[in-house]
N, C-alpha and C. Protein backbone atom coordinates (compact mmCIF):
# COMPACT_ATOMS: atom_id res chain seq x y z
N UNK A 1 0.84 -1.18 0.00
CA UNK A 1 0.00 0.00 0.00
C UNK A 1 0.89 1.24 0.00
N UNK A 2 0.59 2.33 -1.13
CA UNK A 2 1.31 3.24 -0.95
C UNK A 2 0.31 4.46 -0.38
N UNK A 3 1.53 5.19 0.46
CA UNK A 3 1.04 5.74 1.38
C UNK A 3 0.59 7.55 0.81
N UNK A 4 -0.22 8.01 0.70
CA UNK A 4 -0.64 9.59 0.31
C UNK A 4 0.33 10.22 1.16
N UNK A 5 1.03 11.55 0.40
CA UNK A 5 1.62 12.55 1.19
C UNK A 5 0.24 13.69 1.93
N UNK A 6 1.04 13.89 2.94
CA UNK A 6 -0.27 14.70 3.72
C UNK A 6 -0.02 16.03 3.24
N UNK A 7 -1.27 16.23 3.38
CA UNK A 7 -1.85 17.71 2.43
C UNK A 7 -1.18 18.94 3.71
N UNK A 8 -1.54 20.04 3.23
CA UNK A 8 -0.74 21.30 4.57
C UNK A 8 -1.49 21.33 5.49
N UNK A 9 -2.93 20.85 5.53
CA UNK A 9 -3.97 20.59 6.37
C UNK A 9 -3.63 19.92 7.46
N UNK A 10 -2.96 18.43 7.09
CA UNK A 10 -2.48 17.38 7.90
C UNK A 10 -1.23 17.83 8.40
N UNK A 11 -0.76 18.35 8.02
CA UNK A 11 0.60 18.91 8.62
C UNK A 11 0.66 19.83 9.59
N UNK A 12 -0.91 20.99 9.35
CA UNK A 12 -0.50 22.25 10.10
C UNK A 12 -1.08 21.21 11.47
N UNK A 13 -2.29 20.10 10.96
CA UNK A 13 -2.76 19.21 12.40
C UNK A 13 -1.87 18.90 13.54
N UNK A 14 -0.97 18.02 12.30
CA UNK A 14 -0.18 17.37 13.65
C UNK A 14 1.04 18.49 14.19
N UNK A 15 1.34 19.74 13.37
CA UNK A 15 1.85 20.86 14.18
C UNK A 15 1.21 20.71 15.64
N UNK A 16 -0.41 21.32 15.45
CA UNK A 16 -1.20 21.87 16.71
C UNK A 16 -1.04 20.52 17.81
N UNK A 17 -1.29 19.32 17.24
CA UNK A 17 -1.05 17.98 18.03
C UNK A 17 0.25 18.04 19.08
N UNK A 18 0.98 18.50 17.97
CA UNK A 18 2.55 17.64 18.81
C UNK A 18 2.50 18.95 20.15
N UNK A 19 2.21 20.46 19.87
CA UNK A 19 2.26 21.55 20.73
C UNK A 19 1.55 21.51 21.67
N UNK A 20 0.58 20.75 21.38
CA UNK A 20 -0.68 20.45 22.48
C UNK A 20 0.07 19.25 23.57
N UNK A 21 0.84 18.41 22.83
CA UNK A 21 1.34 17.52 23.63
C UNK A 21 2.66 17.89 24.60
N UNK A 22 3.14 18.91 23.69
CA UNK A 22 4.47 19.54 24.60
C UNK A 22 4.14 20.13 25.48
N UNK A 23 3.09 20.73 25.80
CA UNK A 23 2.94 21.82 26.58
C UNK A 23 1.81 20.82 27.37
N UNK A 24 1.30 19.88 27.62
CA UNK A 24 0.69 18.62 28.77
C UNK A 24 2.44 18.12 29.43
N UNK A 25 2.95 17.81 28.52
CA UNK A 25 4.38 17.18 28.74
C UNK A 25 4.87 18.20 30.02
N UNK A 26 4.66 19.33 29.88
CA UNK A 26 5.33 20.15 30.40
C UNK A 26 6.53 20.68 31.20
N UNK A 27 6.98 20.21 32.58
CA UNK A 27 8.67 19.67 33.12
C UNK A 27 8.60 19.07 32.72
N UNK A 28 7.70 17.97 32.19
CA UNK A 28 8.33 16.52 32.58
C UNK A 28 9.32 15.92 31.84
N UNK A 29 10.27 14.87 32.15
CA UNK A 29 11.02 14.59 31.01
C UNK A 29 10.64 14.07 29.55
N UNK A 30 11.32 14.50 28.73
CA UNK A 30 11.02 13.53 27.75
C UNK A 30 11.16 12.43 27.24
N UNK A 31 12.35 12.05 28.06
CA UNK A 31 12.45 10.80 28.17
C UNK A 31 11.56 9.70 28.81
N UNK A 32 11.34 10.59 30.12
CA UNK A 32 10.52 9.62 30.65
C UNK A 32 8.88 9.52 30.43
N UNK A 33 8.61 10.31 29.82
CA UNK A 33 7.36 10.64 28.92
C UNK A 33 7.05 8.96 28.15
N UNK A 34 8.01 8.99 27.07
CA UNK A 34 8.47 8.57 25.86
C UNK A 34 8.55 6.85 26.46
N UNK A 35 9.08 6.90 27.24
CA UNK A 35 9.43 5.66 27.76
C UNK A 35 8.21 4.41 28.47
N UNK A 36 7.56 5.60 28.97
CA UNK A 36 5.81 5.82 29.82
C UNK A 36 5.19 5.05 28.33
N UNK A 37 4.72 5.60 27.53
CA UNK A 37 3.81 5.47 26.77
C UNK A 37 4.67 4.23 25.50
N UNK A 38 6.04 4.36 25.92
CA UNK A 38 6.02 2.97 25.27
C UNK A 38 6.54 3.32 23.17
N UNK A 39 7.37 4.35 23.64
CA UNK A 39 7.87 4.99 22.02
C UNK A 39 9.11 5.53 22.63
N UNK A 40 9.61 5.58 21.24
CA UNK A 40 10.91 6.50 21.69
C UNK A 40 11.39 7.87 21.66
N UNK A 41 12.59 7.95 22.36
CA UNK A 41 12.18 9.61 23.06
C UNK A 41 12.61 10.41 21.72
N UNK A 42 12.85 9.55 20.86
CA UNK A 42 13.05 10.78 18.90
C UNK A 42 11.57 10.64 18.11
N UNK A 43 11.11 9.38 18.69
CA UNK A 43 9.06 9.75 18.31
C UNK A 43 8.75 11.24 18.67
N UNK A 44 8.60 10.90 20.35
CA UNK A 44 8.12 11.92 21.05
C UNK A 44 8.65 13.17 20.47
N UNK A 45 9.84 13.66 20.15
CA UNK A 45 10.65 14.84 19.89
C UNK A 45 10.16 15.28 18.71
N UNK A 46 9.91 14.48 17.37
CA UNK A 46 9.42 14.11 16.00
C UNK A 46 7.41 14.97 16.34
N UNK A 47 7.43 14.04 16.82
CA UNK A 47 5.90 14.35 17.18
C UNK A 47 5.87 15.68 17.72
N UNK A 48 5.98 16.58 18.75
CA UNK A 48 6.31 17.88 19.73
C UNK A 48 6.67 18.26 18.55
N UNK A 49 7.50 18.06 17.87
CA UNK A 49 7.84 19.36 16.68
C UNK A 49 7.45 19.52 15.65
N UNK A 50 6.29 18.63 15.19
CA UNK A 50 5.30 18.68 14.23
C UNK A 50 6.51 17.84 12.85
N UNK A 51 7.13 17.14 13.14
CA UNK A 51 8.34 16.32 12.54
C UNK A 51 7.52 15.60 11.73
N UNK A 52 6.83 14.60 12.75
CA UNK A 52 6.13 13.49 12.24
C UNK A 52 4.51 13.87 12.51
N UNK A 53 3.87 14.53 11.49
CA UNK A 53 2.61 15.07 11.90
C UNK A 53 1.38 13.92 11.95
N UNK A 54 1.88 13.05 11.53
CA UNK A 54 0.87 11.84 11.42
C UNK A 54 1.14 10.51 12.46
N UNK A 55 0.96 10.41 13.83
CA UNK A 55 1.34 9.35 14.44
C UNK A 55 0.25 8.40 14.42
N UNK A 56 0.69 7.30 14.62
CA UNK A 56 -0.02 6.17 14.73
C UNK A 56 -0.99 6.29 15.90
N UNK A 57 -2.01 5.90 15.75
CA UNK A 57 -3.43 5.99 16.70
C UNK A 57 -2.91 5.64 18.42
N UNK A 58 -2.12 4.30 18.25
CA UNK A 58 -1.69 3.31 19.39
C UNK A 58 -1.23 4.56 19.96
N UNK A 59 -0.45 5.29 18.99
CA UNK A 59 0.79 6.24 19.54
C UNK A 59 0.40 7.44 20.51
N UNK A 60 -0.49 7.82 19.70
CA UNK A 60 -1.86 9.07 20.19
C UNK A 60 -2.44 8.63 21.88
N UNK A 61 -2.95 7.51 21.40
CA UNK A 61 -3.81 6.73 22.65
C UNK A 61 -2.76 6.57 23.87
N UNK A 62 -1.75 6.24 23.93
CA UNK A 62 -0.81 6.35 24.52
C UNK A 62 -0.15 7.16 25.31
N UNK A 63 -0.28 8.53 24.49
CA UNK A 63 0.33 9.88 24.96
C UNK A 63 -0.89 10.05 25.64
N UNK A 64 -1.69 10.18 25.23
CA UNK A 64 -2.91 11.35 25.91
C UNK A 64 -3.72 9.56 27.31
N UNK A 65 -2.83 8.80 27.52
CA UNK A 65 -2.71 8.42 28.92
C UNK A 65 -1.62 8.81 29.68
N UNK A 66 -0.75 8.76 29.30
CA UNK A 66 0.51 9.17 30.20
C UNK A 66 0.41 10.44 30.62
N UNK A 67 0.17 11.23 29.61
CA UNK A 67 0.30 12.69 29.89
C UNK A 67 -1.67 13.33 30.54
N UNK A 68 -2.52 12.28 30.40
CA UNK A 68 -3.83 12.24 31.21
C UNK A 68 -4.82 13.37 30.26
N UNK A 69 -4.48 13.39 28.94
CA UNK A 69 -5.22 14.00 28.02
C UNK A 69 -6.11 13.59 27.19
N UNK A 70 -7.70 14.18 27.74
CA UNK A 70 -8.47 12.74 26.68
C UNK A 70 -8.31 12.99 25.61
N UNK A 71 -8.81 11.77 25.04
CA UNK A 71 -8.67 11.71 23.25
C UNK A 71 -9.26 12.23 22.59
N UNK A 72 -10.83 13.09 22.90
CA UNK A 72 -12.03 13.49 22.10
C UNK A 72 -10.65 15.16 21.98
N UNK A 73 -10.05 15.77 23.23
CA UNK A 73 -9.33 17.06 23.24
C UNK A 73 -8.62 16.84 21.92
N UNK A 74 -7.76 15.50 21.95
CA UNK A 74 -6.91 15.86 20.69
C UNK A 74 -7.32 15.58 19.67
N UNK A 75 -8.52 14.62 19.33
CA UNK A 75 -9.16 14.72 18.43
C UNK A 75 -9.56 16.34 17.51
N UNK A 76 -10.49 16.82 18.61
CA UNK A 76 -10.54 18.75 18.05
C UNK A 76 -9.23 19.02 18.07
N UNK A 77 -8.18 19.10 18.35
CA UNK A 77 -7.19 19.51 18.06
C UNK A 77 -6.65 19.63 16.46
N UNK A 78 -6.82 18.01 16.41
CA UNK A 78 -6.15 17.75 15.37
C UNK A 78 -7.49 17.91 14.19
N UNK A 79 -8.82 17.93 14.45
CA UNK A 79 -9.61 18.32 13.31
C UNK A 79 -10.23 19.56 13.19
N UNK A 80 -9.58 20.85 13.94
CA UNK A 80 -10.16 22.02 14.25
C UNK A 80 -9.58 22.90 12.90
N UNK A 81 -8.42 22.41 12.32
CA UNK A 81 -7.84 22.98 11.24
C UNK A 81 -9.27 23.04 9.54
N UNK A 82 -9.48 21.05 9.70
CA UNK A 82 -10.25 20.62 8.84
C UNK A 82 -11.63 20.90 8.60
N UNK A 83 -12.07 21.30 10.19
CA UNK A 83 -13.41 21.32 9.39
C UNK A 83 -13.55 22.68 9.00
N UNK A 84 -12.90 24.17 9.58
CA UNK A 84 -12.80 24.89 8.91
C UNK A 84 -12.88 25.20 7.41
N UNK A 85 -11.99 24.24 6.56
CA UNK A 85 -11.66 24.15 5.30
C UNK A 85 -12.78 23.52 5.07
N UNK A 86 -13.19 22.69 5.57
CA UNK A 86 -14.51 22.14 4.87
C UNK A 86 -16.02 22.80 4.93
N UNK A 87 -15.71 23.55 5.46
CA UNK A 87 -17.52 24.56 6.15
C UNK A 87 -17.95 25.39 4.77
């Protein structure tokens, strides 16, 4: 399966995603963040910097336990860009 490049839509998303996650992260390490949820601490870094704007669901579900952020929050997060464009 080949994979679609993400549109600027998906990109500016997982921007707002990864910032939303840095700033829950907040002191905390990133390592030990990273380690918590079971990825590694160049995911986590990738992700926070809008690197990798598209993480895997597991990956998502993961963070927003460790860091105690529900999922419907990052959900609007990450579709607050889209439905704009789509209205």
């Amino acid at each position: 399966m080949v994979r679609l490049p993400l549109t600027p839509a998906q990109v500016e998303a997982g921007r707002r995603l990864g910032s939303r996650l840095r700033s829950a992260r907040g002191g905390r390490d990133l390592v030990d963040v990273a380690r918590a949820a079971g990825i590694s601490p160049e995911t986590l870094r990738k992700i926070e910097t809008g690197r990798l704007p598209s993480p895997a669901f597991g990956t998502v579900v993961a963070l927003s336990q460790v860091l105690d952020l529900p999922l419907d929050e990052l959900a609007a997060i990450w579709m607050s860009g889209s439905l704009a464009e789509s209205g």
